[in-house]
C-alpha atoms as a PDB file:
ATOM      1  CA  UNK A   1     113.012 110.983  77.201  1.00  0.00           C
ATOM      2  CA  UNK A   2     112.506 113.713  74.924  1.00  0.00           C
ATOM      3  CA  UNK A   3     112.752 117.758  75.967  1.00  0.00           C
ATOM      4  CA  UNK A   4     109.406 119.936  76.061  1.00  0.00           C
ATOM      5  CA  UNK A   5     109.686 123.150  73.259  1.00  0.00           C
ATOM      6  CA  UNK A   6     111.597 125.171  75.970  1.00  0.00           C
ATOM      7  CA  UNK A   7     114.361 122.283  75.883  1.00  0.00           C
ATOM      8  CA  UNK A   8     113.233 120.782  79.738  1.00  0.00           C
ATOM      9  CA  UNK A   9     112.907 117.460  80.853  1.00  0.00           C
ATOM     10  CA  UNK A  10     110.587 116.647  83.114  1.00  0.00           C
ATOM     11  CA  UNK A  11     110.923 113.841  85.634  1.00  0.00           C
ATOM     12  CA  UNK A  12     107.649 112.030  84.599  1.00  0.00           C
ATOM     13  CA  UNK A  13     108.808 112.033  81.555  1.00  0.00           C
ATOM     14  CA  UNK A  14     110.842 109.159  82.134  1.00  0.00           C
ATOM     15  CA  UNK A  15     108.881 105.735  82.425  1.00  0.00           C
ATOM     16  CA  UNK A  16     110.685 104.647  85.018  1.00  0.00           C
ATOM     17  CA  UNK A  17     109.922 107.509  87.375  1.00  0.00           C
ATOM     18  CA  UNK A  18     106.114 106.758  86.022  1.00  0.00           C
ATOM     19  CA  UNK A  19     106.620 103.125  87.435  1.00  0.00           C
ATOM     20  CA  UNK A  20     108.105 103.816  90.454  1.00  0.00           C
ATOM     21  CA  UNK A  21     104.742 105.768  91.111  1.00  0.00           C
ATOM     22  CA  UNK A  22     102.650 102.999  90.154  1.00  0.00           C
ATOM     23  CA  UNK A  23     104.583 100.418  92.122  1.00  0.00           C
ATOM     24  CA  UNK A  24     104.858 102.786  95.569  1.00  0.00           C
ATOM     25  CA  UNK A  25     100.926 103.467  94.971  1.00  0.00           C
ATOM     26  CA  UNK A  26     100.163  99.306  94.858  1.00  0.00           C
ATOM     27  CA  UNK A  27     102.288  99.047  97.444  1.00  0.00           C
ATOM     28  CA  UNK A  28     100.275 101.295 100.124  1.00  0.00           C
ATOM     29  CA  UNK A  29      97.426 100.269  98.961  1.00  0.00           C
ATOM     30  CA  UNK A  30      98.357  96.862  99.642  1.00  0.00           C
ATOM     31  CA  UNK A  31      99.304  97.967 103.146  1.00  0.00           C
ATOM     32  CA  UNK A  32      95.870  99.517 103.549  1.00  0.00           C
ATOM     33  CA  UNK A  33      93.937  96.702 102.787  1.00  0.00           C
ATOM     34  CA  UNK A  34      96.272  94.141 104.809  1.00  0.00           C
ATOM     35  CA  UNK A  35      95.645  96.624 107.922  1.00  0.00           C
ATOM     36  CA  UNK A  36      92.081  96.354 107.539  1.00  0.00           C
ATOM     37  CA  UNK A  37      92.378  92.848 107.121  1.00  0.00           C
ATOM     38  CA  UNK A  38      94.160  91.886 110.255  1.00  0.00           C
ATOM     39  CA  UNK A  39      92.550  94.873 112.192  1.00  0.00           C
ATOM     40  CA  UNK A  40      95.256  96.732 113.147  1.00  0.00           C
ATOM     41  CA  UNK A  41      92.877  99.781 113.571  1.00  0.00           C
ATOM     42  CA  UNK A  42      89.468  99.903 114.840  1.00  0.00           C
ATOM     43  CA  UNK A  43      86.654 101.180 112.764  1.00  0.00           C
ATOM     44  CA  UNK A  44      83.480 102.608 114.153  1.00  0.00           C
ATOM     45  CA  UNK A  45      80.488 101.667 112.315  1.00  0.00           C
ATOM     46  CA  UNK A  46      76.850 103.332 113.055  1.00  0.00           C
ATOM     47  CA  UNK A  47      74.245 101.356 114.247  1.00  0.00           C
ATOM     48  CA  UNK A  48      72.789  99.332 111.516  1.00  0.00           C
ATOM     49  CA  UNK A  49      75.540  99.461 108.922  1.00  0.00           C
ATOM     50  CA  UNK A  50      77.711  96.196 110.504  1.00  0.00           C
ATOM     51  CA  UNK A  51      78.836  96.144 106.907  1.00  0.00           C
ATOM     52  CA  UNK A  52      81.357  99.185 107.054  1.00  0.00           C
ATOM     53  CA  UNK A  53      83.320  96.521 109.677  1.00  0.00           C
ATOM     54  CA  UNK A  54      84.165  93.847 106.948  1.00  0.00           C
ATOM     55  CA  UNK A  55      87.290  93.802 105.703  1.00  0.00           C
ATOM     56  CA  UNK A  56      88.574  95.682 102.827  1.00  0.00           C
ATOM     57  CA  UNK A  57      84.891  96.796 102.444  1.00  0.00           C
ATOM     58  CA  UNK A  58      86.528 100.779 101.785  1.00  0.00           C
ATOM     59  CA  UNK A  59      88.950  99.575  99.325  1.00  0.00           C
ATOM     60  CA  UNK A  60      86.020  97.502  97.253  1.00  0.00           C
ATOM     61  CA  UNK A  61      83.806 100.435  97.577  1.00  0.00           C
ATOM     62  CA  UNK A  62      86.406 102.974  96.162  1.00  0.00           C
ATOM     63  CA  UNK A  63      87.384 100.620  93.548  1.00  0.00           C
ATOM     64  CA  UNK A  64      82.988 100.498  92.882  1.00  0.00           C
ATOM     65  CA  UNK A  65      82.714 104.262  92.666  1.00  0.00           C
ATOM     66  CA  UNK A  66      86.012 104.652  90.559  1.00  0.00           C
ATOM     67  CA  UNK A  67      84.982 102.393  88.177  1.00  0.00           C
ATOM     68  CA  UNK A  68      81.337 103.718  88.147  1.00  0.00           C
ATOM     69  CA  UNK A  69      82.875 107.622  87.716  1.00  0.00           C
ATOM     70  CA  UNK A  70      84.825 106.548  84.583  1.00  0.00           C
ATOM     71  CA  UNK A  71      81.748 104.493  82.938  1.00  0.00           C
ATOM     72  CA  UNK A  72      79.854 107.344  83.515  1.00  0.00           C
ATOM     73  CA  UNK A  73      81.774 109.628  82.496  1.00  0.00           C
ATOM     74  CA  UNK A  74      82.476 108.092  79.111  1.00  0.00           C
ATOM     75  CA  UNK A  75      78.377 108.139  78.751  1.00  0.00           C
ATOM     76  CA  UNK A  76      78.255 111.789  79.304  1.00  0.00           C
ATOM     77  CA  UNK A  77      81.317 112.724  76.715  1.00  0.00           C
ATOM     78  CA  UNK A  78      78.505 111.219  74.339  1.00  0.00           C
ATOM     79  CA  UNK A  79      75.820 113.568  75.460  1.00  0.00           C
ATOM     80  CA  UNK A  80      78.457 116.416  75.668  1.00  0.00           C
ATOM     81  CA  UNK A  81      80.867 116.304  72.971  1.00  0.00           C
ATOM     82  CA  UNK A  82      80.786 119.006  70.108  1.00  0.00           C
ATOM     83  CA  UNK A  83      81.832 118.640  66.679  1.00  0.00           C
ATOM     84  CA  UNK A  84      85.307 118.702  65.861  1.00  0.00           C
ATOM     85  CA  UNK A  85      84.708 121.555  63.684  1.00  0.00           C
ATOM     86  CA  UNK A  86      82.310 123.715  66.181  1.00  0.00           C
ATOM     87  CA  UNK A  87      84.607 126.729  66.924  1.00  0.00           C
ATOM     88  CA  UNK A  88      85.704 127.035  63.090  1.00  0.00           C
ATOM     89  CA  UNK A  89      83.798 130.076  62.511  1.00  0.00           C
END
């Protein structure tokens, strides 16, 4: 873990703080999905959209539009990007 220019160390700097993160993170998401597997909560879907009751439906949808944000957004740095050189006067 190396110090910033002022001399500080941060906490994320160290990768096992990072990991601890990821592995609390999988672990409530875990927990999310095995609620809404054994229906320990009721949802309330609108009429016509039975679809929002199957299970883990949220967490494949959020996964979906994650995935679809990044792809997208790696299409638009294309269309976007400058030059490296475009503010050298």
């Amino acid at each position: 873990m190396q110090p910033d220019d002022n001399g500080k160390r941060w906490w994320l700097d160290d990768p096992k703080h990072v990991e601890w993160i990821f592995r609390g993170l999988c672990v409530v998401c875990a927990l999310l999905v095995a609620a809404d597997i054994f229906h320990l909560y009721h949802k309330h879907s609108h009429e016509g959209m039975d679809f929002l009751e199957m299970p883990g439906f949220y967490a494949f949808f959020g996964f979906v539009a994650y995935v679809g944000l990044v792809l997208t957004a790696k299409e638009l740095r294309k269309v976007l990007m400058r030059d490296e050189d475009y503010y050298d006067g």
